[in-house]
Protein backbone atom coordinates (compact mmCIF):
# COMPACT_ATOMS: atom_id res chain seq x y z
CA UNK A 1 3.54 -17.79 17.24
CA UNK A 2 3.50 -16.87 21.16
CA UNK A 3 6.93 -15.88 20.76
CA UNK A 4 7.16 -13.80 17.73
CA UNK A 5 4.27 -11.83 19.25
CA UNK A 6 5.56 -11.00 22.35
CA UNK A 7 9.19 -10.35 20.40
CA UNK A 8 7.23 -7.98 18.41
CA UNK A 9 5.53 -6.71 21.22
CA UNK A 10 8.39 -5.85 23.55
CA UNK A 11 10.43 -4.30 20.04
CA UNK A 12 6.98 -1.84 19.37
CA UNK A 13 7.01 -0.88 23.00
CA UNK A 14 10.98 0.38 22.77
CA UNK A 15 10.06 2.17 19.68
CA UNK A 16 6.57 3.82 21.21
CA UNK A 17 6.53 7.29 20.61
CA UNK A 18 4.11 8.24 24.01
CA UNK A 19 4.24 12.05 23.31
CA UNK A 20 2.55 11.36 19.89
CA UNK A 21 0.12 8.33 21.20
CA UNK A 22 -0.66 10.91 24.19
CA UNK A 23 -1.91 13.49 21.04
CA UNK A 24 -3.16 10.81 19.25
CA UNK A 25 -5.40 9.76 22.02
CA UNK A 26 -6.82 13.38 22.57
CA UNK A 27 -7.71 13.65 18.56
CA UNK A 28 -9.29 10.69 18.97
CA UNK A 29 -11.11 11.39 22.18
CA UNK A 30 -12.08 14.73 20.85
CA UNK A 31 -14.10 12.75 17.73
CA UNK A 32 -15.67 10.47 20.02
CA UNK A 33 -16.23 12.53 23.45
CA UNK A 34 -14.26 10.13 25.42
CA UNK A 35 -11.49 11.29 28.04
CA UNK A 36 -8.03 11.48 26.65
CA UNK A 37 -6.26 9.59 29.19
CA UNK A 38 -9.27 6.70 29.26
CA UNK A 39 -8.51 6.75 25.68
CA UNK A 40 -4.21 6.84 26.09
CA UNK A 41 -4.75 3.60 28.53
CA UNK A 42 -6.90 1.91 25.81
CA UNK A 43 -4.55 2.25 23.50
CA UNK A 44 -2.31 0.46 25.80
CA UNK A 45 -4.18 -2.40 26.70
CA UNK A 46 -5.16 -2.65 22.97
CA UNK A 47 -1.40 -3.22 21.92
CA UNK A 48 -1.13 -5.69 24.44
CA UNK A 49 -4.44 -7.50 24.62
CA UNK A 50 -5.54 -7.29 20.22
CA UNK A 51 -1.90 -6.67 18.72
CA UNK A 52 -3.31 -3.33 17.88
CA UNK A 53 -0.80 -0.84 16.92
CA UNK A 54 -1.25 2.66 17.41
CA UNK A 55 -2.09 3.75 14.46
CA UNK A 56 -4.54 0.68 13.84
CA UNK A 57 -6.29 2.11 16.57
CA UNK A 58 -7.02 5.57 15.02
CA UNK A 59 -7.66 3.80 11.45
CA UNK A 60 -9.85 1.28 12.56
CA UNK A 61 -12.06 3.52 15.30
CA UNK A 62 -10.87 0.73 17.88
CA UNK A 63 -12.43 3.26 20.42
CA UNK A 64 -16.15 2.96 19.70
CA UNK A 65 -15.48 -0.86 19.42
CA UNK A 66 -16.92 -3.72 21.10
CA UNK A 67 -14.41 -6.43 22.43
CA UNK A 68 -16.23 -8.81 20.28
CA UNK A 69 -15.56 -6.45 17.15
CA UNK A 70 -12.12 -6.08 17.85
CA UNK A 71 -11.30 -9.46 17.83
CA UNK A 72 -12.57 -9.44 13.99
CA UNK A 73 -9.59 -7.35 12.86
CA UNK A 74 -6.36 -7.98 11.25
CA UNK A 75 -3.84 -5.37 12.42
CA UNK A 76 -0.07 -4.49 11.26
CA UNK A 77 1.54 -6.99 13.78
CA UNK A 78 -0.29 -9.74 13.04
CA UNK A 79 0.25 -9.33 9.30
CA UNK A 80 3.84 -8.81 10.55
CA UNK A 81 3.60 -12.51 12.11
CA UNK A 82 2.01 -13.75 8.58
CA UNK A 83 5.14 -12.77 6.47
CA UNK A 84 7.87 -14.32 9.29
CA UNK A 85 5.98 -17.42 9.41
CA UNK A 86 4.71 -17.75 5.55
CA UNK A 87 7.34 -16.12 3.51
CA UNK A 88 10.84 -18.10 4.51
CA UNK A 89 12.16 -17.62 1.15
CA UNK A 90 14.58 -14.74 0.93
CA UNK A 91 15.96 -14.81 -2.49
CA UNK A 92 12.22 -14.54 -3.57
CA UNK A 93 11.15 -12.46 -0.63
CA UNK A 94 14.20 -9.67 -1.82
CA UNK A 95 12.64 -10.70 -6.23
CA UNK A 96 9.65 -8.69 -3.94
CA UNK A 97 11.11 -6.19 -2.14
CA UNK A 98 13.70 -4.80 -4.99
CA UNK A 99 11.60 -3.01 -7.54
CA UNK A 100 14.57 -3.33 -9.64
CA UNK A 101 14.20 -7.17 -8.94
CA UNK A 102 10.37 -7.25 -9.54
CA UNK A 103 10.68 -5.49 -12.57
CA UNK A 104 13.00 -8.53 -14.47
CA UNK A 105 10.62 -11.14 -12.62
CA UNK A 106 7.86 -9.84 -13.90
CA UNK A 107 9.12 -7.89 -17.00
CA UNK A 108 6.26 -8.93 -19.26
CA UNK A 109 2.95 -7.73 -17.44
CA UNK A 110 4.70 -4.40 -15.69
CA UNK A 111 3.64 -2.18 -18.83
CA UNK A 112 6.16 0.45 -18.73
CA UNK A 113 9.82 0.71 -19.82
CA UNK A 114 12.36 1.43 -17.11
CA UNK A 115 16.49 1.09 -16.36
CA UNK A 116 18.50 1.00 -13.58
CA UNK A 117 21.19 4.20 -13.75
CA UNK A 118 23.73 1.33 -12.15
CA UNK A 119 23.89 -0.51 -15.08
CA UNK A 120 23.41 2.29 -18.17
CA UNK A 121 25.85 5.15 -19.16
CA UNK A 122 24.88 8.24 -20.35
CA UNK A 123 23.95 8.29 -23.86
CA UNK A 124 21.34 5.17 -23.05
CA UNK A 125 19.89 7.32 -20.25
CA UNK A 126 19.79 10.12 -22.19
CA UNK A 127 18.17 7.99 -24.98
CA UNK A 128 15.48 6.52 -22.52
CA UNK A 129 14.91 10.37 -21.05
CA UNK A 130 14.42 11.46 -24.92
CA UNK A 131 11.11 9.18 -25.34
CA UNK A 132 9.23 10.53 -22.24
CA UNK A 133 7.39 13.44 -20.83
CA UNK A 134 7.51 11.98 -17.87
CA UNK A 135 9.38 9.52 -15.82
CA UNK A 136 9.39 8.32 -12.27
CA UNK A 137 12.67 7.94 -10.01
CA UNK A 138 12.85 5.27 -6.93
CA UNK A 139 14.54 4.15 -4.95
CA UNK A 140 14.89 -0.13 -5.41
CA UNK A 141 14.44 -0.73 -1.87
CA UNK A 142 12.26 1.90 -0.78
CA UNK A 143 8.97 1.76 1.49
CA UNK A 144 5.58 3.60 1.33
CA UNK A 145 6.26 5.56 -1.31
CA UNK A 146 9.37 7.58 0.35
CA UNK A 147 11.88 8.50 -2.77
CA UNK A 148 9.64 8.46 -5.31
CA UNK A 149 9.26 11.29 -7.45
CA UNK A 150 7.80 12.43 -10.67
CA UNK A 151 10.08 14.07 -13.12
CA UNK A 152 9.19 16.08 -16.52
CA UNK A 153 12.14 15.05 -18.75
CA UNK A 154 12.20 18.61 -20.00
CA UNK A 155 13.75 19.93 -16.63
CA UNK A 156 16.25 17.84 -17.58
CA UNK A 157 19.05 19.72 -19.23
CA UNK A 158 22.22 18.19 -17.76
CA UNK A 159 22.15 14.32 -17.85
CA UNK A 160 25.30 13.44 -16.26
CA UNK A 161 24.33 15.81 -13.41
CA UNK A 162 20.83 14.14 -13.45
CA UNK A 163 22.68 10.49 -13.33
CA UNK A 164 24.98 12.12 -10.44
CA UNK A 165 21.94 13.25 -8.37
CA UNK A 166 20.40 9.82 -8.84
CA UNK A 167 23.17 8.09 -7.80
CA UNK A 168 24.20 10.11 -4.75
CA UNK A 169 20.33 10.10 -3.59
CA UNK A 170 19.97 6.43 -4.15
CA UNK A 171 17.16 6.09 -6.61
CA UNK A 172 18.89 3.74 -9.50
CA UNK A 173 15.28 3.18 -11.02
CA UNK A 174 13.78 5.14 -14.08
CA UNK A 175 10.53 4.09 -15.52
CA UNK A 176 8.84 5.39 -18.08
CA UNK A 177 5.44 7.52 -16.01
CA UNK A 178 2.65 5.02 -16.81
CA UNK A 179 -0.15 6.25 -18.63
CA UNK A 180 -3.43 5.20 -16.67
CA UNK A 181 -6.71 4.23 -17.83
CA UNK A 182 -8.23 7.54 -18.53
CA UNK A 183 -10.99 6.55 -15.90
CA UNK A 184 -8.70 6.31 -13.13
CA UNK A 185 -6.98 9.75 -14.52
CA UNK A 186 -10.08 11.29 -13.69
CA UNK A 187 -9.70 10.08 -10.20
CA UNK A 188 -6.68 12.00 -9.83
CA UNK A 189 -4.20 12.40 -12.14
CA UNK A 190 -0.66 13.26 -10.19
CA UNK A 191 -0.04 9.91 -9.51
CA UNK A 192 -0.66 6.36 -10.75
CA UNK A 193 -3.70 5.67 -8.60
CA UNK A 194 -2.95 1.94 -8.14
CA UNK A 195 -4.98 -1.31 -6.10
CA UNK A 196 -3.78 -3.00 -3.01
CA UNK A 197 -4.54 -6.31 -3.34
CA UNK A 198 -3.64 -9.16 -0.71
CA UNK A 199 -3.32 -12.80 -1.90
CA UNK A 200 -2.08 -15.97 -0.22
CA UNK A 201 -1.44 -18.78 -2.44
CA UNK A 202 -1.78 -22.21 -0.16
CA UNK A 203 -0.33 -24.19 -3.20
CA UNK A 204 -3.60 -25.00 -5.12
CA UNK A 205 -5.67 -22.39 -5.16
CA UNK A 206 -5.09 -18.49 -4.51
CA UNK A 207 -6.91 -16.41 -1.89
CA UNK A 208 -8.01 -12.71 -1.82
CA UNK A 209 -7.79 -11.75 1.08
CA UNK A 210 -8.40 -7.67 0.54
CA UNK A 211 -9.14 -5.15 -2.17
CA UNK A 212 -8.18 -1.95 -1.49
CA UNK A 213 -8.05 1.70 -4.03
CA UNK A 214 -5.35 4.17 -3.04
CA UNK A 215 -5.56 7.40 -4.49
CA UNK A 216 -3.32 10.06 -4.79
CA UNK A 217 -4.56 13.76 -3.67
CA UNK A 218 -2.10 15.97 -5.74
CA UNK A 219 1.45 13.91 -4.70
CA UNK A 220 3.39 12.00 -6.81
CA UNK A 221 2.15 8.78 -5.30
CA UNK A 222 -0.99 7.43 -3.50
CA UNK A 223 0.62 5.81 -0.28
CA UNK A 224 -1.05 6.91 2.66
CA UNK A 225 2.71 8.60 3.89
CA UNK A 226 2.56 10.88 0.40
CA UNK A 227 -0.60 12.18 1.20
CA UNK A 228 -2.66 9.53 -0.49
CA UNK A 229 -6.18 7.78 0.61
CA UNK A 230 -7.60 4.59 0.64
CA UNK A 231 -10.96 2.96 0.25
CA UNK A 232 -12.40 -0.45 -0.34
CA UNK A 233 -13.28 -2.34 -3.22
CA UNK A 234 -16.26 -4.20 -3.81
CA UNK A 235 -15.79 -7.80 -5.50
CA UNK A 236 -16.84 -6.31 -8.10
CA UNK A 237 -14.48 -3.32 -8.11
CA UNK A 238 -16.67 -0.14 -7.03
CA UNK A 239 -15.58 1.74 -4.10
CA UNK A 240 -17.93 1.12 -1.28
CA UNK A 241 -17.19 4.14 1.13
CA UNK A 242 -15.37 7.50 1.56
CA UNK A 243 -11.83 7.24 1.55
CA UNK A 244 -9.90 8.51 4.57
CA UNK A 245 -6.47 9.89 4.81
CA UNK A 246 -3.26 9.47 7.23
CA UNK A 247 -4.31 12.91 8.56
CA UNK A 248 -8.19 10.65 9.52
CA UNK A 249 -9.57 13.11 7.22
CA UNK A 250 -12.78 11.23 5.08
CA UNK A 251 -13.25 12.51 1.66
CA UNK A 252 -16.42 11.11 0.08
CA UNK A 253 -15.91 13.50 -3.09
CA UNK A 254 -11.99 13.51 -4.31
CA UNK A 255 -10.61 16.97 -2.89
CA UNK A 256 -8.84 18.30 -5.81
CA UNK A 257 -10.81 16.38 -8.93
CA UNK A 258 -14.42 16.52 -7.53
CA UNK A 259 -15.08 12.93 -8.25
CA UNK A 260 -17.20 10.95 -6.44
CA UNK A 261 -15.53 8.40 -4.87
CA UNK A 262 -18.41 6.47 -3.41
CA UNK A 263 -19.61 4.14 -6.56
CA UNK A 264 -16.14 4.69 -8.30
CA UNK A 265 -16.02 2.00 -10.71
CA UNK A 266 -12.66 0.71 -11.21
CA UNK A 267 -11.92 0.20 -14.71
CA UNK A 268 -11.00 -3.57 -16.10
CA UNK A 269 -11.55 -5.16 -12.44
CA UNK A 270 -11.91 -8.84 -13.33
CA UNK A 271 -8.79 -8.74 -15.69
CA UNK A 272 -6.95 -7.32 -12.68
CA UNK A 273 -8.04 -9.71 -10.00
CA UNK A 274 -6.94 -12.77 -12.47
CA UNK A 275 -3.37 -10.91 -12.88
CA UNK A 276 -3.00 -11.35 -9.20
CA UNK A 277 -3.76 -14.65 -9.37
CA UNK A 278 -1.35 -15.57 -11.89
CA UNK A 279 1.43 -13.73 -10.74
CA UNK A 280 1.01 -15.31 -7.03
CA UNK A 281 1.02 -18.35 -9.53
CA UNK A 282 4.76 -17.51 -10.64
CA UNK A 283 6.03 -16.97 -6.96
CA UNK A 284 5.06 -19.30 -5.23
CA UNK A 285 8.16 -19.16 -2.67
CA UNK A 286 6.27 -15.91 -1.20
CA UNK A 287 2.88 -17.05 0.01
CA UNK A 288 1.40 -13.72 1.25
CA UNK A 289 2.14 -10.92 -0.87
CA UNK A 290 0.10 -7.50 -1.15
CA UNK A 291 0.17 -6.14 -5.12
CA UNK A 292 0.08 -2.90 -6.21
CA UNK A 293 -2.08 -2.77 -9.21
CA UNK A 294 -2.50 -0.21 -12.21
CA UNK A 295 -4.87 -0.27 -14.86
CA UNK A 296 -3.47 0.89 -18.33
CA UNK A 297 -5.59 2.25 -20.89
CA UNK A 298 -6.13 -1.68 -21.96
CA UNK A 299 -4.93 -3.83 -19.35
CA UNK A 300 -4.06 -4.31 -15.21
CA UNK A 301 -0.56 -3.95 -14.79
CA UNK A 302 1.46 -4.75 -11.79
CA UNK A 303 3.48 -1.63 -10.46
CA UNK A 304 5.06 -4.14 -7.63
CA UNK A 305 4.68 -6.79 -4.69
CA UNK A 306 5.20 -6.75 -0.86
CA UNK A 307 6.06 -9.82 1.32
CA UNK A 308 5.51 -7.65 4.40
CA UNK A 309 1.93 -6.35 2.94
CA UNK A 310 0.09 -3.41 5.17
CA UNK A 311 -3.08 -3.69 6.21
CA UNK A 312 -6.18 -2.22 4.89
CA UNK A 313 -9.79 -2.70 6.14
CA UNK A 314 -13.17 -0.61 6.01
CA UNK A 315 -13.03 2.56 8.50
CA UNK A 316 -15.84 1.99 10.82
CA UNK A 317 -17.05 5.63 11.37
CA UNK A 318 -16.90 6.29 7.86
CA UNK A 319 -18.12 2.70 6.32
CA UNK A 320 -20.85 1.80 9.00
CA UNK A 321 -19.44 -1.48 9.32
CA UNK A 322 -17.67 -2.47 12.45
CA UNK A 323 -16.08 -6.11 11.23
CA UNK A 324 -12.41 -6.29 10.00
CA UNK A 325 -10.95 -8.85 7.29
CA UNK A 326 -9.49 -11.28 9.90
CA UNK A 327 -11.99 -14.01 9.45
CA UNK A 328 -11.21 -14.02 5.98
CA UNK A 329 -7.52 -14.43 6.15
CA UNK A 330 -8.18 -17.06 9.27
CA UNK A 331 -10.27 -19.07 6.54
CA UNK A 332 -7.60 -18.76 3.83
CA UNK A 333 -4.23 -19.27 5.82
CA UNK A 334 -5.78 -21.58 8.64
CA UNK A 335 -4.68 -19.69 11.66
């Protein structure tokens, strides 16, 4: 454990970016009348002392934090340390990280119709194109949300050309756009607004270790890097506080839709909990895996799965609350 921290350490400290922690450290000492540099050496000390990375430290308001407080959050690197040491597997881990993959795993609760241009000609993509407004293009292998788009199929007036641009941009998977409950369309409607949910199966029973909403704010996905926001989830499934953005923006009332998003009530909660419990059922090879839920207009469906989940905890400026989720995945994985 010592080891892959301080591997992980030494790799984040090549990669640091100190112009942009410099300018992240005055925005943050701007919204809490603290000293940039005081701030820019907290920052510091906080990737070496809590395994805080940067960002952690603007999301999580590590600067109005006790030391005490601190120590209750989970941050990227130690989630980092969770997948190396829990999920060995990687046949299963790539089942996971290949949407292409996840989508013949778990073929039967993903509720939408898809195909991979790799393996279709022309006339079935054309077909496929034919029954859909709207479809989504990915890349398989793709993280936070980056080559994803939305397409209208009725743009589409040259399919080889449209096969061509897939192909040469990487992004072999069309699905079929899901159609969300019309509750979470409300929400926002550009995007599927989907769950995060955390799990850890320890081989009898499985854990939930978070419940977040991300919602999408006019993008073609909800990810925090497209623009998205995230809040948390009651057990119960009603958002508890404001959400905030990548840009630490808090938006108690959705921007575009004007829905409340305090008290949002997500639709068909239970049913969507027990889906993540039985697909962390059917993969057992990949211990800790954070889902990305949808609810359909009658059912949870499961958009995809990530053996290197991200982290997602109440903001404390905006929530009120000042303890992270790290007790409760120290009480479910033991360590």
């Amino acid at each position: 454990m010592a080891n892959l921290r301080f591997s992980y350490f030494l790799e984040r400290a090549r990669a640091a970016n100190l112009p942009r922690v410099w300018q992240m450290a005055g925005a943050i000492g701007h919204q809490f009348r603290k000293p940039r540099l005081n701030v820019f050496c907290d920052m510091l000390w906080s990737a070496a002392r809590y395994d805080c990375a940067f960002q952690d430290f603007q999301d999580w308001d590590f600067a109005i934090l006790s030391r005490a407080e601190r120590r209750t959050y989970i941050t990227h690197p130690m989630s980092n340390r969770y997948a190396l040491q829990l999920n060995t597997d990687k046949r299963a881990n790539r089942d996971l990280s290949d949407k292409s993959r996840f989508n013949v795993r778990f073929s039967d609760v993903i509720g939408r119709e898809w195909l991979d241009v790799r393996e279709t000609n022309e006339d079935e993509l054309a077909a496929f194109l034919n029954r859909f407004t709207d479809v989504m293009v990915k890349v398989p292998d793709s993280l936070g949300g980056k080559g994803i788009e939305r397409i209208r199929t009725a743009d589409v007036t040259d399919v080889a050309a449209f096969r061509a641009e897939r192909m040469r941009n990487r992004q072999f998977l069309v699905e079929e756009f899901l159609q969300q409950h019309p509750r979470m369309a409300e929400l926002n409607s550009s995007s599927v607004n989907t769950m995060r949910i955390a799990s850890y199966n320890d081989g009898n029973r499985v854990h939930i270790l978070c419940r977040a909403l991300r919602i999408g704010a006019g993008g073609d996905v909800d990810n925090f890097s497209g623009g998205g926001m995230y809040t948390m989830l009651s057990p119960e499934g009603t958002a508890l506080y404001p959400a905030f953005d990548d840009a630490n923006d808090t938006h108690g009332i959705h921007p575009l839709t004007g829905v409340p998003i305090v008290g949002f009530e997500v639709p068909l909660f239970a049913e969507a909990i027990e889906a993540v419990k039985a697909a962390a059922q059917r993969i057992p090879e990949v211990p800790y895996v954070g889902w990305d839920v949808a609810i359909a207009p009658d059912r949870p469906v499961l958009i995809e799965g990530n053996y290197n989940t991200g982290v997602f905890q109440a903001k404390p400026s905006v929530s009120g609350l000042r303890r992270g989720l790290l007790p409760v995945y120290r009480a479910a994985i033991g360590h």
